[in-house]
Protein backbone atom coordinates (compact mmCIF):
# COMPACT_ATOMS: atom_id res chain seq x y z
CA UNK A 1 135.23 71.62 105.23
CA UNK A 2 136.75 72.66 101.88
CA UNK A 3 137.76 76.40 103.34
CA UNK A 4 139.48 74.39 106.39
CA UNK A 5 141.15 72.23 104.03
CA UNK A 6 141.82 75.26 101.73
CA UNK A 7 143.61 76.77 104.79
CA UNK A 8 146.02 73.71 105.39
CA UNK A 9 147.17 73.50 102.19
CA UNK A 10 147.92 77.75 102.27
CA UNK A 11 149.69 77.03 105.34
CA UNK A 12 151.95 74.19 103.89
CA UNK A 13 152.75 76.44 100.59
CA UNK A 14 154.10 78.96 103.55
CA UNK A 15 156.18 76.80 105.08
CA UNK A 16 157.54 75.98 101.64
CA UNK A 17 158.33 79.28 100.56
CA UNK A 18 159.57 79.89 103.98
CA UNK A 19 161.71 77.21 104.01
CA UNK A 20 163.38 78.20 100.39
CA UNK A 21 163.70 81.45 101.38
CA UNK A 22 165.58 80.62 104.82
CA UNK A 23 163.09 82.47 107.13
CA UNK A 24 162.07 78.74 109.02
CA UNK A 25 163.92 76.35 110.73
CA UNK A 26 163.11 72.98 111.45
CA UNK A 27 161.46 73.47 114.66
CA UNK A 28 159.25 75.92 113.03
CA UNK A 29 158.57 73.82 110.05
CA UNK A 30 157.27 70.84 112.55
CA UNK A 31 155.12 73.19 114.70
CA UNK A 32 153.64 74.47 111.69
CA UNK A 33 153.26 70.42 110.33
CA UNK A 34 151.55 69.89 113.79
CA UNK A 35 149.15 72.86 113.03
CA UNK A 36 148.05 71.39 109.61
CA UNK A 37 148.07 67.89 110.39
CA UNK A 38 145.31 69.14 113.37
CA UNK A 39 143.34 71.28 111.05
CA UNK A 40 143.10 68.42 108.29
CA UNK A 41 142.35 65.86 111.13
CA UNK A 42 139.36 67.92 111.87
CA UNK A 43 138.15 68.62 108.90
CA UNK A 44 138.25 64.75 108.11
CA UNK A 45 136.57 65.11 111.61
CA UNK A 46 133.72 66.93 110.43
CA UNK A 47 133.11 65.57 106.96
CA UNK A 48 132.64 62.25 108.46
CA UNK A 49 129.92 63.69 110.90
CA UNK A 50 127.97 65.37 108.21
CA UNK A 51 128.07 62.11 106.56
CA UNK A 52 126.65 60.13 109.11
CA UNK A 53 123.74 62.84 109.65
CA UNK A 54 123.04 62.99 106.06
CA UNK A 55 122.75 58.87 105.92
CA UNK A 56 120.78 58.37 108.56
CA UNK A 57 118.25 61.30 107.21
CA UNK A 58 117.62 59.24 104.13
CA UNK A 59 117.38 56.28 105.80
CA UNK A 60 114.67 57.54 107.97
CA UNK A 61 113.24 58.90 104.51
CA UNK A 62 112.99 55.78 103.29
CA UNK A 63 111.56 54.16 106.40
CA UNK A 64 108.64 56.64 106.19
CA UNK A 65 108.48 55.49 102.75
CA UNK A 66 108.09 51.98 103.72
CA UNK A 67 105.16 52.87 106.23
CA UNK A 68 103.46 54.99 103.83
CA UNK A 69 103.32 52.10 100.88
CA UNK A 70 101.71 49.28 103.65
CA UNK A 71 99.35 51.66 104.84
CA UNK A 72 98.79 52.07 100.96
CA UNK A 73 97.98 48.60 100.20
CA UNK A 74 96.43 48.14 103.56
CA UNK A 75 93.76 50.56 102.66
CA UNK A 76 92.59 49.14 99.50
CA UNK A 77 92.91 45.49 101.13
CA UNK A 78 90.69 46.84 103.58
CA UNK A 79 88.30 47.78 100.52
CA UNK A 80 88.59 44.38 99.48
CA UNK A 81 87.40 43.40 102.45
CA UNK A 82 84.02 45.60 102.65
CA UNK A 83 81.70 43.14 100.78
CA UNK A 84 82.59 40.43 103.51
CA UNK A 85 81.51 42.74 106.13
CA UNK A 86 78.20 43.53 104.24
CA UNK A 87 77.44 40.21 104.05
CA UNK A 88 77.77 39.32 108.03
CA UNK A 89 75.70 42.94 108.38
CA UNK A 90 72.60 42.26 111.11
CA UNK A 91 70.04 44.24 108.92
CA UNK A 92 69.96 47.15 111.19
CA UNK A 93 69.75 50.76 110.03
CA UNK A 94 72.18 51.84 113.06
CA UNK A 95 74.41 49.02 111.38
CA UNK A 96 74.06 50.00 107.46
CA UNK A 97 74.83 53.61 108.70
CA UNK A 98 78.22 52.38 110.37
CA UNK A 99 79.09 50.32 106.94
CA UNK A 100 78.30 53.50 104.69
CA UNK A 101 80.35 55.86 106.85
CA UNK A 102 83.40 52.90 106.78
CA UNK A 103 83.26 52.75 102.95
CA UNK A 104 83.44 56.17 102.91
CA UNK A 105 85.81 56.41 104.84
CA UNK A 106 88.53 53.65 103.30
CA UNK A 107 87.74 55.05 100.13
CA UNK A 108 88.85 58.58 101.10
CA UNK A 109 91.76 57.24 102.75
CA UNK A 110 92.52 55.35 98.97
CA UNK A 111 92.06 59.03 97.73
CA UNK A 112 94.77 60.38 100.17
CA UNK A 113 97.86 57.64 99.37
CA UNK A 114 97.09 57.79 95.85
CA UNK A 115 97.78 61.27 95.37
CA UNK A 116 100.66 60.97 98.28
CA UNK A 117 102.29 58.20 95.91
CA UNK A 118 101.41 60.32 92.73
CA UNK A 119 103.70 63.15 94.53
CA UNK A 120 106.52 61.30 96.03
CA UNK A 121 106.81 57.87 94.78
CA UNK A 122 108.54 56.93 91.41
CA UNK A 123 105.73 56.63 88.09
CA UNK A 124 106.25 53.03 88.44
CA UNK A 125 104.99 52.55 92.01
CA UNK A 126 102.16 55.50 91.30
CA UNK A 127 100.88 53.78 88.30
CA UNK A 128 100.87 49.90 89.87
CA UNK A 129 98.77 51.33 92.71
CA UNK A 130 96.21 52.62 90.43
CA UNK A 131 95.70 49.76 88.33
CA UNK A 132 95.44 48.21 92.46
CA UNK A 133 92.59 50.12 93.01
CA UNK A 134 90.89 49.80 89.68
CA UNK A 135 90.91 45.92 90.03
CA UNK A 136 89.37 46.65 93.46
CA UNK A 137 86.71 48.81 92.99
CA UNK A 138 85.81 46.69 89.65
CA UNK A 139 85.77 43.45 91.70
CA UNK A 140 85.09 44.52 94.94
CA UNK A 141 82.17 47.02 93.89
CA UNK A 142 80.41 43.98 92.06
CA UNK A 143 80.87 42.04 95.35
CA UNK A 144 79.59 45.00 97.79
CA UNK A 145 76.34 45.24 95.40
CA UNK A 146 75.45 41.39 95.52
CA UNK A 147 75.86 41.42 99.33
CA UNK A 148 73.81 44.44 99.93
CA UNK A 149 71.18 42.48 97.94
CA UNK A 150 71.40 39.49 99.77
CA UNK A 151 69.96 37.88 103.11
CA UNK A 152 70.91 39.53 106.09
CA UNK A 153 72.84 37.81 108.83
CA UNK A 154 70.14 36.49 111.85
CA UNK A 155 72.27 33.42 113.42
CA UNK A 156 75.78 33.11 114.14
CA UNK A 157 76.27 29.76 112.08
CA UNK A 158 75.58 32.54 108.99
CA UNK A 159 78.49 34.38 110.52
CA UNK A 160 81.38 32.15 108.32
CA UNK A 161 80.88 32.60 104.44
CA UNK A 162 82.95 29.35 104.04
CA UNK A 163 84.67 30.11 100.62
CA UNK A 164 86.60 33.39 99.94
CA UNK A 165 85.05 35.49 97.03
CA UNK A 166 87.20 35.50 94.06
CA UNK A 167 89.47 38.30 93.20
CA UNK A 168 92.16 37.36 90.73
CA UNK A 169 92.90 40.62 89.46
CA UNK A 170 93.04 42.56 92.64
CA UNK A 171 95.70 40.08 93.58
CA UNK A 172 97.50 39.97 90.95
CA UNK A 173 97.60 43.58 91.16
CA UNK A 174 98.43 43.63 94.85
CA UNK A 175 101.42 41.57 93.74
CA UNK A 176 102.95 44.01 91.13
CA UNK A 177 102.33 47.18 93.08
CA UNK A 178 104.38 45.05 95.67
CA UNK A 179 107.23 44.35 93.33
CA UNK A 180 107.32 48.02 92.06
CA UNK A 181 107.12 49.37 96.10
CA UNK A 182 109.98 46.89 96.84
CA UNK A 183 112.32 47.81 93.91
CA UNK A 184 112.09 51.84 94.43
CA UNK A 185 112.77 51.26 97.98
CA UNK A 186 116.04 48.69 96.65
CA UNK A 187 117.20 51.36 94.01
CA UNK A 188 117.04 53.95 96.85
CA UNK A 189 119.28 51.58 99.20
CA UNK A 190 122.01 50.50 96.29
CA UNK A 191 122.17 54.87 95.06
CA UNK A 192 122.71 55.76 99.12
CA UNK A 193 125.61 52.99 98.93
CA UNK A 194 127.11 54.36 95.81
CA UNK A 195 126.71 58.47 96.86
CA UNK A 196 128.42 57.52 100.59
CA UNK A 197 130.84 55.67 98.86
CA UNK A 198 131.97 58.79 96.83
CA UNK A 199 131.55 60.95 99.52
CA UNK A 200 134.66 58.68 101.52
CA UNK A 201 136.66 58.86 98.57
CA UNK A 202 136.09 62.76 97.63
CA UNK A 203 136.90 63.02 101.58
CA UNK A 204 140.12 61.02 101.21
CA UNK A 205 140.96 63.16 98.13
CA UNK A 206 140.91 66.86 99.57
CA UNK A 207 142.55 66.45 102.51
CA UNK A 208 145.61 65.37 101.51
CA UNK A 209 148.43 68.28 101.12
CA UNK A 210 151.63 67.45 100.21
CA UNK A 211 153.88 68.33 103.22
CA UNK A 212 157.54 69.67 103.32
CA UNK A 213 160.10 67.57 104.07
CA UNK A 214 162.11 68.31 107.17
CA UNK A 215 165.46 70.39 106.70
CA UNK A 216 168.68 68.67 107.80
């Protein structure tokens, strides 16, 4: 945009000298206004456009963002989860097989969005979600080694546990990874307001040559 803009302003320092020097008249002088006013439209035209594409990029960017931190917390929720599922297991070896291969499982999908967040999301987020999933595996893993120990389940009355097991600090971890997630994914909506606002007003500023007035 800045070489079409470059060119309009060229072309209205021509008409000026022209104009000084007597080689232009005044019909020449508005066909050659007409010819910059078209090229400057246009390249307002075209900033505009790229400025649309490049805002809606980064707000896909941080859609994909927003996914990828649920399906962060989702997987060490589902961790929490595991020592409830022990506990309803039936006692059969086809069942303990599926539980081992579903731990193993959740926790390698922990692995994976850990080091996701440790490469794209701020130190703030990263560092929440790994004091997450210590408070998990420290609760959780206690929980998951009393219910392996305990009675299988024979009847379906056994089926409800009737109280939830207690996991203070995994929640009150959930809740600041949560508040970190939410406030990189604010900052990144208030500094895309600010940089499109700029980008207007740098658009507004170059394409604005000074035009020659009309001879009498």
């Amino acid at each position: 945009m800045i070489p079409i803009c470059a060119c309009a302003i060229a072309a209205t320092s021509t008409v000026a000298a022209a104009k000084s020097s007597g080689g232009l008249d005044a019909g020449d002088e508005i066909a050659l206004i007409a010819v910059i006013v078209s090229v400057v439209g246009l390249a307002v035209t075209i900033g505009v456009a790229v400025y649309n594409v490049v805002k809606q990029q980064k707000e896909n960017r941080r859609q994909e963002h927003a996914k990828a931190y649920a399906e962060a917390v989702r997987a060490v929720e589902e961790y929490l989860e595991t020592p409830y599922r022990i506990r309803r297991r039936n006692g059969s070896g086809e069942h303990r097989w599926q539980l081992t291969e579903s731990i193993s499982e959740i926790q390698s999908r922990i692995n994976f969005h850990r080091d996701w967040l440790r490469i794209n999301a701020s130190t703030a987020v990263y560092d929440a979600y790994v004091d997450f999933i210590k408070a998990a595996k420290t609760e959780a893993g206690a929980q998951m080694t009393a219910a392996w120990n305990g009675p299988v389940t024979k009847k379906d009355r056994q089926v409800p546990l009737g109280t939830r097991l207690p996991q203070p600090a995994s929640d009150t971890a959930k809740e600041e990874v949560l508040k970190a997630m939410k406030s990189c994914l604010s900052r990144d909506i208030r500094a895309r307001h600010r940089r499109g606002s700029q980008e207007v007003a740098d658009l507004g500023g170059v394409v604005r040559p000074e035009l020659p007035a009309a001879s009498t």
